[in-house]
Protein backbone atom coordinates (compact mmCIF):
# COMPACT_ATOMS: atom_id res chain seq x y z
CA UNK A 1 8.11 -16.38 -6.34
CA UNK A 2 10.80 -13.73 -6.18
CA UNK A 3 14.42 -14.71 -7.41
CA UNK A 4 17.01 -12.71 -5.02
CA UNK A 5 20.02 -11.96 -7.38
CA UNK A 6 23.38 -10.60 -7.70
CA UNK A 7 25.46 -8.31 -10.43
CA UNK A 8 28.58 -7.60 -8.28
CA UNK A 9 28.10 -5.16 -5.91
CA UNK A 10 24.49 -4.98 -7.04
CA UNK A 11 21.38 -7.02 -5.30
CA UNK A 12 18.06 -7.26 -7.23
CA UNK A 13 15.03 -9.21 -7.13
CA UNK A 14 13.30 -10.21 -9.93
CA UNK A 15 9.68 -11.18 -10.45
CA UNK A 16 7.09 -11.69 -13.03
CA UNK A 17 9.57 -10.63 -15.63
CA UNK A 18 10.69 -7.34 -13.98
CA UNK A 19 13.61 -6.40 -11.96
CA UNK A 20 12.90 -4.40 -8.79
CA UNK A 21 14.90 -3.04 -5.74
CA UNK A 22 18.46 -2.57 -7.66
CA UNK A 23 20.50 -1.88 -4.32
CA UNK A 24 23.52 -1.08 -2.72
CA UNK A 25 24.08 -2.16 0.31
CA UNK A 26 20.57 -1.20 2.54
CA UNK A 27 20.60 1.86 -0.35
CA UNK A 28 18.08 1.18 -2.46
CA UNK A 29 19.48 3.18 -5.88
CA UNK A 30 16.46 1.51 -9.17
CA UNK A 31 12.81 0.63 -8.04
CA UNK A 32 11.83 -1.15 -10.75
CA UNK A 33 13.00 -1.97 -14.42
CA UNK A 34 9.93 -3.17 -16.88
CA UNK A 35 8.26 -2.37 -19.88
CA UNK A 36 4.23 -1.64 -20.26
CA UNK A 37 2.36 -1.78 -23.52
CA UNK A 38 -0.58 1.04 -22.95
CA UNK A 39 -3.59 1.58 -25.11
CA UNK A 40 -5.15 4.60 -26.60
CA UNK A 41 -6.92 5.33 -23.10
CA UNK A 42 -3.54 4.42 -21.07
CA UNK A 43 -4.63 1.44 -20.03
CA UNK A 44 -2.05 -1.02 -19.60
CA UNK A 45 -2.04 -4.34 -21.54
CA UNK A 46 -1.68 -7.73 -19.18
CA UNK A 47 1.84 -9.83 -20.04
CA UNK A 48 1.80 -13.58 -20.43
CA UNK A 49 5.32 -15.13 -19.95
CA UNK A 50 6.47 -18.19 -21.47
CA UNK A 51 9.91 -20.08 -21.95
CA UNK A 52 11.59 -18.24 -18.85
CA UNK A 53 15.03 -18.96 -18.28
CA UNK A 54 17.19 -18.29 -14.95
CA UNK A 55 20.45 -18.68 -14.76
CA UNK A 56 22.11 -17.16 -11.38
CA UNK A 57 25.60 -17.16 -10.02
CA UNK A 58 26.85 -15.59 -7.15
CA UNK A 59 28.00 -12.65 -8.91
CA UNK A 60 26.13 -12.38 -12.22
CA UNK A 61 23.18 -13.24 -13.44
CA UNK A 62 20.95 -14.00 -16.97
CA UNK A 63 17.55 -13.92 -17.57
CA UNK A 64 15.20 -14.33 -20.87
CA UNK A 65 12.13 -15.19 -21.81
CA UNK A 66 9.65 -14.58 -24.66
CA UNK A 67 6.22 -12.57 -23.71
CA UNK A 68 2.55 -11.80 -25.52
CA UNK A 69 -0.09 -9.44 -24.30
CA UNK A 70 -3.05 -11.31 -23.09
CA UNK A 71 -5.56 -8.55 -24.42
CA UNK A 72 -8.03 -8.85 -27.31
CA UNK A 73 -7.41 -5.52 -29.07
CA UNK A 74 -3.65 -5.00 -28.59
CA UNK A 75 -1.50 -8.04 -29.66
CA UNK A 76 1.68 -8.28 -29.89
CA UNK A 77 4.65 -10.45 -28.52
CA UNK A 78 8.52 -9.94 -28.38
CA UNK A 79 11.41 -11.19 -26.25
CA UNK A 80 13.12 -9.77 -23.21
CA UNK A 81 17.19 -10.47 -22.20
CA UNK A 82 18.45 -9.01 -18.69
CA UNK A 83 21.77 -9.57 -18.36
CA UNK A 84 23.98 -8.60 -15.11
CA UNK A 85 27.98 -8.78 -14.64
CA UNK A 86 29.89 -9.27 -12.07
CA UNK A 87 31.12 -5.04 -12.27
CA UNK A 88 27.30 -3.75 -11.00
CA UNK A 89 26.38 -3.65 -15.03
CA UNK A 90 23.06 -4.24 -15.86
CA UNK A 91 21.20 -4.57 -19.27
CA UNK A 92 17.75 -5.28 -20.24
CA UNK A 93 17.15 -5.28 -23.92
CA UNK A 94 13.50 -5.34 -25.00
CA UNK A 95 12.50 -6.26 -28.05
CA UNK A 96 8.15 -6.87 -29.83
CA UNK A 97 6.81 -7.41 -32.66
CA UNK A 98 3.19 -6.67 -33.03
CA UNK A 99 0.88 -9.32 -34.53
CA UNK A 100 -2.18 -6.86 -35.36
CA UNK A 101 -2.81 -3.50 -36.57
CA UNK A 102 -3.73 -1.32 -33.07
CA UNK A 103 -3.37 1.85 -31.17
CA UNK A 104 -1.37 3.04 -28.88
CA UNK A 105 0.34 5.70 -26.68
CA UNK A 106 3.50 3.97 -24.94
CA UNK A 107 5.45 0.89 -25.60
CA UNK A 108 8.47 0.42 -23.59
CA UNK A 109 11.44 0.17 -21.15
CA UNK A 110 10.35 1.92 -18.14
CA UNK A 111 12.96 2.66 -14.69
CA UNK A 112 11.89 3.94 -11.47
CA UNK A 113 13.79 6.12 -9.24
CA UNK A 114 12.72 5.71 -5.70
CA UNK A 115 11.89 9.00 -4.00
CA UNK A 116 14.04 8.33 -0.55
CA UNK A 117 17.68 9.42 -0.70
CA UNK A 118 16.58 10.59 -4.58
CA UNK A 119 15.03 14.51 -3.30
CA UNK A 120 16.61 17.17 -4.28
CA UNK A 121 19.70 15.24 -5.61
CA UNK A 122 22.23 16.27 -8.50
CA UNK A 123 21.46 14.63 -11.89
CA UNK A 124 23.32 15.13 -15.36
CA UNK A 125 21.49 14.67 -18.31
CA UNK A 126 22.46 13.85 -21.42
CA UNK A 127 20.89 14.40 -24.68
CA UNK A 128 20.33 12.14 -27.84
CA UNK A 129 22.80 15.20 -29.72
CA UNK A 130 25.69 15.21 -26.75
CA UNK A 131 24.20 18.28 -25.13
CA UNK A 132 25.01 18.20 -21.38
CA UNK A 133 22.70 19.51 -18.52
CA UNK A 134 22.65 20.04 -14.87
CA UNK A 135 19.60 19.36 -13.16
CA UNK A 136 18.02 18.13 -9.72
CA UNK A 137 14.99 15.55 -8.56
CA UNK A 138 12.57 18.16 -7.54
CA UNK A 139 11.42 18.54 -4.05
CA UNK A 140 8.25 19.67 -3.82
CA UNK A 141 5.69 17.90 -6.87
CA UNK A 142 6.92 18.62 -10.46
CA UNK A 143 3.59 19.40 -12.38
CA UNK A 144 5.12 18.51 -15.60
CA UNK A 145 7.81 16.32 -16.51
CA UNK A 146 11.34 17.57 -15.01
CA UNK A 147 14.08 15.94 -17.34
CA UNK A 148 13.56 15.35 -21.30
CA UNK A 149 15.06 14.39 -23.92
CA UNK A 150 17.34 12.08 -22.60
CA UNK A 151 20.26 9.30 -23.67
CA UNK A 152 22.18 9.49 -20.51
CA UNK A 153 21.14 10.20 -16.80
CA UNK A 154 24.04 10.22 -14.47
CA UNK A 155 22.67 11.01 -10.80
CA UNK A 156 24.00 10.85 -7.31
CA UNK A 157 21.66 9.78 -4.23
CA UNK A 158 21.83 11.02 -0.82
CA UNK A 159 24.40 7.17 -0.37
CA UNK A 160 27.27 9.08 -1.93
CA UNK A 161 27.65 7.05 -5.43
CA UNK A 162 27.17 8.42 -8.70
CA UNK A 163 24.92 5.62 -10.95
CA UNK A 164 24.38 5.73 -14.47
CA UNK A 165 21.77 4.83 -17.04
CA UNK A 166 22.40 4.41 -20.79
CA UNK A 167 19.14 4.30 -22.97
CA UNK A 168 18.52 3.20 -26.40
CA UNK A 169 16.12 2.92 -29.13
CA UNK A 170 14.00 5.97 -28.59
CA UNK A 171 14.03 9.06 -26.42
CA UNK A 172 13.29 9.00 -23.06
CA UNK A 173 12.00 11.80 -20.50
CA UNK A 174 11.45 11.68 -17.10
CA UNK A 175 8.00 11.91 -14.56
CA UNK A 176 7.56 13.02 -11.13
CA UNK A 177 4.95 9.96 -10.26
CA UNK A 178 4.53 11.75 -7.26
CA UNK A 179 1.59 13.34 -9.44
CA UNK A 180 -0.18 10.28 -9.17
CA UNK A 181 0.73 8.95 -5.30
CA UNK A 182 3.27 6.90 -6.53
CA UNK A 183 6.58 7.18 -4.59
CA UNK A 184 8.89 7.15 -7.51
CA UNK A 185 10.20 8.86 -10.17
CA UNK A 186 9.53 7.53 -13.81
CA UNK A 187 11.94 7.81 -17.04
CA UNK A 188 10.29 6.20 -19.68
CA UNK A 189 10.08 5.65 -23.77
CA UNK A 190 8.45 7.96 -26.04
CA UNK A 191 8.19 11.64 -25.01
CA UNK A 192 4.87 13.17 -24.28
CA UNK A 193 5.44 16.13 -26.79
CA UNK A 194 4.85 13.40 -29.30
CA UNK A 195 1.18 13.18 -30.74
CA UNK A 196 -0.64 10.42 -29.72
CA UNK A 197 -2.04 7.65 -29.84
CA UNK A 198 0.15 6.32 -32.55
CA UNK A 199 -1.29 3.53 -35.23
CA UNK A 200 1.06 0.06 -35.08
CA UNK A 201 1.13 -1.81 -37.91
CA UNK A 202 1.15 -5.78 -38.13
CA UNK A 203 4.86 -6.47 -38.55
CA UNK A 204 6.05 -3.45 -37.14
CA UNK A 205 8.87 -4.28 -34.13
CA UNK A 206 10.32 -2.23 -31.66
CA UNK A 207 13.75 -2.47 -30.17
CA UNK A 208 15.17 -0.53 -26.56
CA UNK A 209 17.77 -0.95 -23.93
CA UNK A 210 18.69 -0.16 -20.89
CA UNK A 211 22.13 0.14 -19.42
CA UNK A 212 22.40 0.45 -15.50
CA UNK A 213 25.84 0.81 -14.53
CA UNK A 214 28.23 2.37 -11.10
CA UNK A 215 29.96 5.38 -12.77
CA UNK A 216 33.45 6.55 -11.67
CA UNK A 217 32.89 10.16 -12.68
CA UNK A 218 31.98 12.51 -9.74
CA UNK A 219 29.13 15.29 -10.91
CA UNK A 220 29.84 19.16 -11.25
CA UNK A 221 26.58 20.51 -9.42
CA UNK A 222 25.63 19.72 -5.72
CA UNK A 223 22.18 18.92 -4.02
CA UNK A 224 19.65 21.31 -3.59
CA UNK A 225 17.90 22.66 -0.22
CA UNK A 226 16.21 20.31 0.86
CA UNK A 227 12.41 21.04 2.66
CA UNK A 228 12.18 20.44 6.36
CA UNK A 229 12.39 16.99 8.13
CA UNK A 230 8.79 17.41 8.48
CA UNK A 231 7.49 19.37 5.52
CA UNK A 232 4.01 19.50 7.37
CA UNK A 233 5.84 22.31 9.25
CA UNK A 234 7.20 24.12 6.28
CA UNK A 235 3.70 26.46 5.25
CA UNK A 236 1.29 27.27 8.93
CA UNK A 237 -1.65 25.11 8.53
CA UNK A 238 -4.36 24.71 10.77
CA UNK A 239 -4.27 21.49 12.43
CA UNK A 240 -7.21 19.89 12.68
CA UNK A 241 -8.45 18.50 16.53
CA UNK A 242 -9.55 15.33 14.70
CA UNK A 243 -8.90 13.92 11.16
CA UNK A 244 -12.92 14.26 10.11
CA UNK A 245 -13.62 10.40 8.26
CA UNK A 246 -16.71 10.13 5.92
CA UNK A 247 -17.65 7.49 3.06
CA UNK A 248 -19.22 8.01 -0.15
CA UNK A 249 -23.14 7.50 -1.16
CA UNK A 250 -23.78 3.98 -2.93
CA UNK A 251 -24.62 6.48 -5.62
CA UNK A 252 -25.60 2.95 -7.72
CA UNK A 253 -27.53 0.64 -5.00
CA UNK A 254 -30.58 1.18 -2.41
CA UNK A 255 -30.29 3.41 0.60
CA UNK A 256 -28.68 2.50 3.71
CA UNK A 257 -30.76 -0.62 5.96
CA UNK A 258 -31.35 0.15 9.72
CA UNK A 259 -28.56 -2.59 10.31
CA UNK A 260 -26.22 -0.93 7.66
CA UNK A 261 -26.81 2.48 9.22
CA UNK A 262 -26.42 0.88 12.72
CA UNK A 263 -22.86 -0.54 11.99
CA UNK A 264 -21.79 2.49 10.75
CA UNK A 265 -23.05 4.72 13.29
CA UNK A 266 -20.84 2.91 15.28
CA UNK A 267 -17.62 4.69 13.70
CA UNK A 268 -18.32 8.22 14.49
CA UNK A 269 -18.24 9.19 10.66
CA UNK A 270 -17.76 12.94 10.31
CA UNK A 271 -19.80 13.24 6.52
CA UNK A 272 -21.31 11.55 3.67
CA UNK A 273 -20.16 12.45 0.45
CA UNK A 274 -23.03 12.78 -2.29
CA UNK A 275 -21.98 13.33 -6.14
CA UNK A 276 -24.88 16.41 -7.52
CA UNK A 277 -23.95 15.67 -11.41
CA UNK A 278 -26.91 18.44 -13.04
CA UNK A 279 -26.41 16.73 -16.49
CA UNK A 280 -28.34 13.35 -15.51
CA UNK A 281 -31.87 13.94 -15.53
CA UNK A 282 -32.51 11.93 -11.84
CA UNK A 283 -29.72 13.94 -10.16
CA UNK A 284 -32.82 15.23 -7.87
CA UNK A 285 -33.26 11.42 -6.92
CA UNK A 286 -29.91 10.54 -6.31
CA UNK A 287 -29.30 13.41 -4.02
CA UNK A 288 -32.76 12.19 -1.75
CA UNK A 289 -31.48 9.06 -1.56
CA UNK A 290 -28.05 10.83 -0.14
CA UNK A 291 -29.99 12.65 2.59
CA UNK A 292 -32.23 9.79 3.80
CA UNK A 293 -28.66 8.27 4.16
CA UNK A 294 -27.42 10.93 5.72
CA UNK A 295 -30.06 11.32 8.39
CA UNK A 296 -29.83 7.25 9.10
CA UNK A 297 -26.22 8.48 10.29
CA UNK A 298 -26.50 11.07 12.01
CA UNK A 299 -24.13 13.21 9.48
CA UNK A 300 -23.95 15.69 7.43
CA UNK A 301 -23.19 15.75 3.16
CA UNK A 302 -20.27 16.57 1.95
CA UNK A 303 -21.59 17.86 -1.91
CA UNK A 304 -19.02 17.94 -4.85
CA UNK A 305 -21.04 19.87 -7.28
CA UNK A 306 -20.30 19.35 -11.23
CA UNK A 307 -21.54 22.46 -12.44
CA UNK A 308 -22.11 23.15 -16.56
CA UNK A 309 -22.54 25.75 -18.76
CA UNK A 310 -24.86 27.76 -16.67
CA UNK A 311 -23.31 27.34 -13.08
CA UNK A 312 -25.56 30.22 -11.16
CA UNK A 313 -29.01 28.17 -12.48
CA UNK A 314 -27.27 25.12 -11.82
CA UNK A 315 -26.48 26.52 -8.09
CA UNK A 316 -30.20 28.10 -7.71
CA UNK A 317 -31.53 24.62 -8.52
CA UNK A 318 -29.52 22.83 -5.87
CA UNK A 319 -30.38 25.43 -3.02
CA UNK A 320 -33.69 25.39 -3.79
CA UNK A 321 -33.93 21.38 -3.54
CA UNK A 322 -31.79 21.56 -0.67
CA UNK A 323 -34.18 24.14 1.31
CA UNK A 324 -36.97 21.40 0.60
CA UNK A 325 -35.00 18.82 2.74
CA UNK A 326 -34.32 18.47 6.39
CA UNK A 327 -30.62 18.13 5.59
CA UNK A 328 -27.28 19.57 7.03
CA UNK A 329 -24.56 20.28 4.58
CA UNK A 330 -20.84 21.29 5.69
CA UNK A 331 -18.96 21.34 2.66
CA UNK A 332 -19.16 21.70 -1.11
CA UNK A 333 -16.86 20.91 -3.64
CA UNK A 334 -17.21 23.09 -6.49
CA UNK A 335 -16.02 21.37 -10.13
CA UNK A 336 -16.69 22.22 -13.47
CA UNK A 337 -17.83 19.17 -15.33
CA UNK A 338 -16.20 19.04 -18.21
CA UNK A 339 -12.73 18.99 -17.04
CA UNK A 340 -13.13 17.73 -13.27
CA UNK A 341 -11.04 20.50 -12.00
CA UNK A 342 -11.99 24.14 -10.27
CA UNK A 343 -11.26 27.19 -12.75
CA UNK A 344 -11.28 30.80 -11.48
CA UNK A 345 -14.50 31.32 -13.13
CA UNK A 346 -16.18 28.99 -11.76
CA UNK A 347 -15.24 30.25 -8.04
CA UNK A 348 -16.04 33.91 -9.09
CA UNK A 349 -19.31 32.99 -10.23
CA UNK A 350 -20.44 30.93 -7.09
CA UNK A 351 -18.44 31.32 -4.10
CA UNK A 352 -20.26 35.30 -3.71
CA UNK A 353 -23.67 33.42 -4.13
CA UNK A 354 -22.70 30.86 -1.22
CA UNK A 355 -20.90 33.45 0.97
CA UNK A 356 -24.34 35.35 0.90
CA UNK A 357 -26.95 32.20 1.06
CA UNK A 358 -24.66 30.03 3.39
CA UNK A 359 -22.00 31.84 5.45
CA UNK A 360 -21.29 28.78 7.59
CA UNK A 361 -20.51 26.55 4.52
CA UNK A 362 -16.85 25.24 3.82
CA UNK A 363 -15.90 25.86 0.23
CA UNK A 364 -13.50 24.02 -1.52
CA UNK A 365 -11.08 23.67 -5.24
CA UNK A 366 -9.59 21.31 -6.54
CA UNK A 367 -10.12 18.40 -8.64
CA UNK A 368 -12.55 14.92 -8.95
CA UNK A 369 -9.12 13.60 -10.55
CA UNK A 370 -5.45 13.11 -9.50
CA UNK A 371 -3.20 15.45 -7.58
CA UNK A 372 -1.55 15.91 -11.23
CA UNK A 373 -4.79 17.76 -11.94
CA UNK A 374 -4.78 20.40 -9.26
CA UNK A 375 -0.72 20.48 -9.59
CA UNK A 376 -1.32 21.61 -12.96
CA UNK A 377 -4.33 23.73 -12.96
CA UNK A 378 -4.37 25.35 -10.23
CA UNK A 379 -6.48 28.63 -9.12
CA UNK A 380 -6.97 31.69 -7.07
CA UNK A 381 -6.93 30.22 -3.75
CA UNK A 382 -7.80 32.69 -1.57
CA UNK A 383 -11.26 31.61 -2.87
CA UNK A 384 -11.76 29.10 -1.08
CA UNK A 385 -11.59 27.28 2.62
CA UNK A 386 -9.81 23.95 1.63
CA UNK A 387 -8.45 22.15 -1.31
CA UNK A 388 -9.03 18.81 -2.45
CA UNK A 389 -7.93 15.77 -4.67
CA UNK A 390 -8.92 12.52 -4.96
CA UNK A 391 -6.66 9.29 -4.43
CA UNK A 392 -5.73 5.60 -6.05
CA UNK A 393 -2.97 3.72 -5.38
CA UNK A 394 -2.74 2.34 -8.95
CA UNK A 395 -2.50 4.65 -11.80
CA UNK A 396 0.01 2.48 -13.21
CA UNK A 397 0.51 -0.52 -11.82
CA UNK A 398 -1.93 -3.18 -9.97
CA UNK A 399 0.27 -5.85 -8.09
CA UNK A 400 0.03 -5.91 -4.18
CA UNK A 401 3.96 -4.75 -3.69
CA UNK A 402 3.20 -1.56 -5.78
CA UNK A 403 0.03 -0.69 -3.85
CA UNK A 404 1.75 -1.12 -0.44
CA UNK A 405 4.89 1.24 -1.71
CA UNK A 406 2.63 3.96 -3.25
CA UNK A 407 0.97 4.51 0.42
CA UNK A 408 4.19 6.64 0.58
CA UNK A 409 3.44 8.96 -2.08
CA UNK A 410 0.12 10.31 -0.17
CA UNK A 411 1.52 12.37 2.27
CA UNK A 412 3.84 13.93 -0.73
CA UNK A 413 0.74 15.60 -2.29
CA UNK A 414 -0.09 16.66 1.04
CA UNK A 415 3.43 18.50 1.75
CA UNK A 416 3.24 20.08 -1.93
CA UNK A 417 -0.47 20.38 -1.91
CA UNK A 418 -0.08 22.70 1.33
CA UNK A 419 2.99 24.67 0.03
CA UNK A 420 1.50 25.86 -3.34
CA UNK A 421 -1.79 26.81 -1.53
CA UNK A 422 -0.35 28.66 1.01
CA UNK A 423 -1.25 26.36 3.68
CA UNK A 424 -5.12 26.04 3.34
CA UNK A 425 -6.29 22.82 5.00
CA UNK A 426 -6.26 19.43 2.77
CA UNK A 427 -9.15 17.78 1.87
CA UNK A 428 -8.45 14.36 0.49
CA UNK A 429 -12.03 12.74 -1.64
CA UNK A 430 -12.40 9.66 -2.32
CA UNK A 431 -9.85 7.76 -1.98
CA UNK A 432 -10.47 4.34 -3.72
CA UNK A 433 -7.86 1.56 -4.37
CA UNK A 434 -9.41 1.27 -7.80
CA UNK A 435 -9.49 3.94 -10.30
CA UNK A 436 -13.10 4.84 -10.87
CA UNK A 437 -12.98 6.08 -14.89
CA UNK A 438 -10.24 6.41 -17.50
CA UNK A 439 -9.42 10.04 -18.26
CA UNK A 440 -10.35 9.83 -21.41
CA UNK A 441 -13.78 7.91 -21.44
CA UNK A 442 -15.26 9.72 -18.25
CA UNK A 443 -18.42 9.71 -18.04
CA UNK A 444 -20.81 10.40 -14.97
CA UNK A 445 -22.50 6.95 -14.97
CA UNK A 446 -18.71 5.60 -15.08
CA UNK A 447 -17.80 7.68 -11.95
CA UNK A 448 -20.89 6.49 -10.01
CA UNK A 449 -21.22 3.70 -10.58
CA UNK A 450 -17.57 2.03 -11.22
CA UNK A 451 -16.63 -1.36 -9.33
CA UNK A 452 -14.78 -1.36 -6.55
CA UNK A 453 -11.14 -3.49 -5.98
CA UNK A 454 -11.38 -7.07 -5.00
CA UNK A 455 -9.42 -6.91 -2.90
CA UNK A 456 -10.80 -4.19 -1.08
CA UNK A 457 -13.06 -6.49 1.11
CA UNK A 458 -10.08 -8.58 2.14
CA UNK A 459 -7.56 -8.23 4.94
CA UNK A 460 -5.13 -6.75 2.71
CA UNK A 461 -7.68 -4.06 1.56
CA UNK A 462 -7.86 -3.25 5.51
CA UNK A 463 -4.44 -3.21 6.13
CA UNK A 464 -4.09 -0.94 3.02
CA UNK A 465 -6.43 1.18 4.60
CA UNK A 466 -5.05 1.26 7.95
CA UNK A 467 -1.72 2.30 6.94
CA UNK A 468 -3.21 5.08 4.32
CA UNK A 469 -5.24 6.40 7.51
CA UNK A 470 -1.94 6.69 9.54
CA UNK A 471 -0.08 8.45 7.02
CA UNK A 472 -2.35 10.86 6.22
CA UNK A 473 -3.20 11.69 9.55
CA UNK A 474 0.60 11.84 10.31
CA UNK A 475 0.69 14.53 7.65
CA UNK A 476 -2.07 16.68 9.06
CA UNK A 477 -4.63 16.22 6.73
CA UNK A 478 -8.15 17.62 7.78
CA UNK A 479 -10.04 15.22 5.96
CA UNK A 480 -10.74 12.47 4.27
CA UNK A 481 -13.46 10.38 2.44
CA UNK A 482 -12.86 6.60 1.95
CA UNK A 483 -15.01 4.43 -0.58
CA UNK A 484 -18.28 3.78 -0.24
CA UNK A 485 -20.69 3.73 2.65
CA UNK A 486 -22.20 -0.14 1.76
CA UNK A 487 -22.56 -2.13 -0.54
CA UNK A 488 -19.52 -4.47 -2.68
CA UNK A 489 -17.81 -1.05 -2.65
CA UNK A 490 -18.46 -0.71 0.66
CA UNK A 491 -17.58 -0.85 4.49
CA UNK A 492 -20.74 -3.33 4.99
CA UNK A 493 -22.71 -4.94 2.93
CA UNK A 494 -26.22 -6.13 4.71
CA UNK A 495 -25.29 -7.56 7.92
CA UNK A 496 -21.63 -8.54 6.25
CA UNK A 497 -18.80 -6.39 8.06
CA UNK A 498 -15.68 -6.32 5.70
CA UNK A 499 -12.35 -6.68 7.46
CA UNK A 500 -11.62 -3.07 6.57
CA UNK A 501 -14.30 -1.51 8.85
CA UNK A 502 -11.75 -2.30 11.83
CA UNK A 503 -9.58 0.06 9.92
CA UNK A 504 -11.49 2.92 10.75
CA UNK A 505 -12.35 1.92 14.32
CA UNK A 506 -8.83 3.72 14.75
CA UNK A 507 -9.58 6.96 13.97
């Protein structure tokens, strides 16, 4: 249950340890203060809290407790002291000790910096050696990190006060979370320049704090331009007549049942989406059982290709099966395996061979992965009819609250997506509330194959949905691909209709 607290002029709620919605007023000015323990693959390490203590007055506040990792690889346990004063101060000191030898690439105090009221707003950063610089929360997506090496961030939001942040006990940077669909900034322990992962030692402790204060100094530089109202309007896109909805194949599980395909013939799905990975030896099989699907639907594939080291036999091979089949196709996805993104050589390779063979076929770039991944590799895109990215609401954090703010961060990748392409339509596949492989252990079988959300056959997983839908189509996406077709990772499952199939009987 959330405890609603008060540091003078400062409201905050805390919960499960962390503090979240530091406000002024109806401004909200910190998302969240916490600390995450992540592994050697970024996974994040579950918290077990014992001995909590709250002590609340109507001004000020305390709060400590100790804390262990419930994981069986990564052990350690420490102590945590937040502490706000009656003046809007706030500290949260953060201490751990580890209890086995293990890997990692992150421990630490982490703040986020809501994105409303935060675009395009002055900052002042201040260095570990007194250095002094002038800087802005970028607009549009920052592919890489847009503050670093920081001791001292002094910022002013769009409510007129200048806040303050005082950190200790390493260096911090800053992350445009954006990257990722989260609507938030990050600044956060350990820069990435750094090598990692790093070995801890038994015994070994680590100590940080945080100091979240109202400062009385006004800053030298002002805002920046900031984009349009409605950044849709910023680039000329085509807007689509329809957002086009399709699922994913049940790459995993049998083919569709006449009752399956019945249900979902009912939602006027504009395209399957079938995975053609060339490196497993029964791609041929997966890809039949894509078309019989398919056909039960009345819909064409959507293909995202994962070519290898020999893209043009790759590409024979796959029009070759695909003139054996009674199968429509309207898009392909072109991706180079080994780093699920779309490289110039790729596109130069291909793209003339489709142009030729398949004139009426909608090519698209982009990447299997996050938005980070096509922010930061990005490509000649007057190769190609569309872009595309895939989606998850939970890169970083799993609870319910954080999945329901980070629908706000979708239509941000759009906006940026758009600018930096020059305005070529949006393609958003999948779009999963679980992440489907770890970017460092990705393998095909893991992308096929992974298990879907709880939570995603509940009512919250539909109303998740719904508003994901609506925000996306707001933002003028063309479209989009949603989960799975049936199955547990699906819209139906035998003659089971998950509440999240009403969802779509929206759109």
């Amino acid at each position: 249950m959330p405890h609603f607290l008060q540091a003078g002029p400062i409201g905050a709620q805390y919960e499960n340890g962390f503090l979240r919605y530091l406000n002024q007023g109806d401004a909200e000015i910190i998302r969240m203060i916490y600390f995450a323990i992540r592994d050697h693959n970024w996974l994040t390490a579950a918290l077990t809290i014992t001995n909590e203590v709250i002590d609340k007055h109507a001004d000020a506040f305390r709060i400590q407790y100790d804390w262990h990792t419930s994981d069986p690889v990564i052990q350690i346990a420490g102590h945590v002291d937040i502490l706000g004063d009656q003046h809007g101060v706030i500290t949260v000191d953060f201490y751990g000790k580890a209890l086995v030898t293990f890997q990692r690439n992150r421990i630490g105090l982490c703040v986020l910096h809501p994105i409303e009221g935060v675009l395009g707003q002055p900052a002042e950063l201040t260095a570990p050696d007194g250095t002094v610089t002038d800087a802005h929360f970028p607009t549009t997506i920052s592919p890489h990190q847009p503050f670093l090496n920081l001791r001292t961030m002094r910022w002013q939001p769009a409510s007129g006060t200048v806040w303050q942040l005082d950190f200790s006990g390493d260096v911090f940077e800053t992350e445009d979370q954006r990257n990722w669909t989260d609507a938030s900034f990050k600044t956060y322990s350990t820069p990435l320049t750094r090598p990692f992962p790093v070995t801890v030692q038994a015994g070994d402790e680590v100590r940080q704090r945080v100091v979240f204060r109202p400062s009385a100094q006004a800053l030298s530089n002002q805002p920046t331009a900031l984009l349009p109202k409605n950044p849709v309007q910023s680039v000329a896109a085509p807007k689509p007549d329809r957002l086009r909805l399709g699922v994913g194949q049940w790459a995993g599980g049998p083919p569709l049942t006449p009752t399956e395909a019945a249900l979902l013939r009912r939602l006027g799905l504009s395209h399957l989406r079938a995975d053609v990975f060339f490196r497993l030896p029964h791609w041929e099989a997966i890809l039949t059982n894509a078309v019989a699907d398919a056909q039960q639907l009345d819909i064409p594939l959507e293909l995202t290709v994962f070519f290898g080291n020999d893209p043009l036999t790759e590409l024979r091979q796959l029009l070759n099966f695909l003139q054996r089949q009674a199968v429509s196709v309207r898009s392909m996805l072109l991706l180079d395996a080994a780093t699920l993104t779309t490289s110039d050589r790729l596109l130069q390779t291909v793209v003339p061979v489709l142009r030729a063979e398949w004139p009426n076929l909608l090519i698209g770039g982009g990447t299997d992965d996050n938005f980070a991944e096509l922010n930061r590799h990005r490509f000649d895109f007057s190769l190609v009819d569309f872009v595309f990215y895939s989606i998850n609401p939970q890169v970083h954090a799993y609870d319910d609250l954080t999945l329901e703010e980070n629908i706000a961060g979708q239509p941000e990748t759009v906006f940026s997506a758009r600018l930096f392409s020059g305005g070529k339509p949006i393609h958003i596949s999948p779009i999963t509330l679980l992440p489907r492989y770890t970017t460092v252990a990705e393998t095909a079988l893991e992308r096929l194959n992974a298990p879907a959300d709880g939570r995603q056959t509940t009512h919250f997983g539909a109303e998740w949905t719904r508003q994901s839908l609506r925000a996306l189509a707001k933002a003028g996406v063309a479209s989009v691909t949603y989960y799975q077709s049936h199955g547990p990772g699906g819209l139906v499952n035998g003659d089971t209709v998950y509440p999240l199939f009403s969802a779509f009987t929206e759109f």
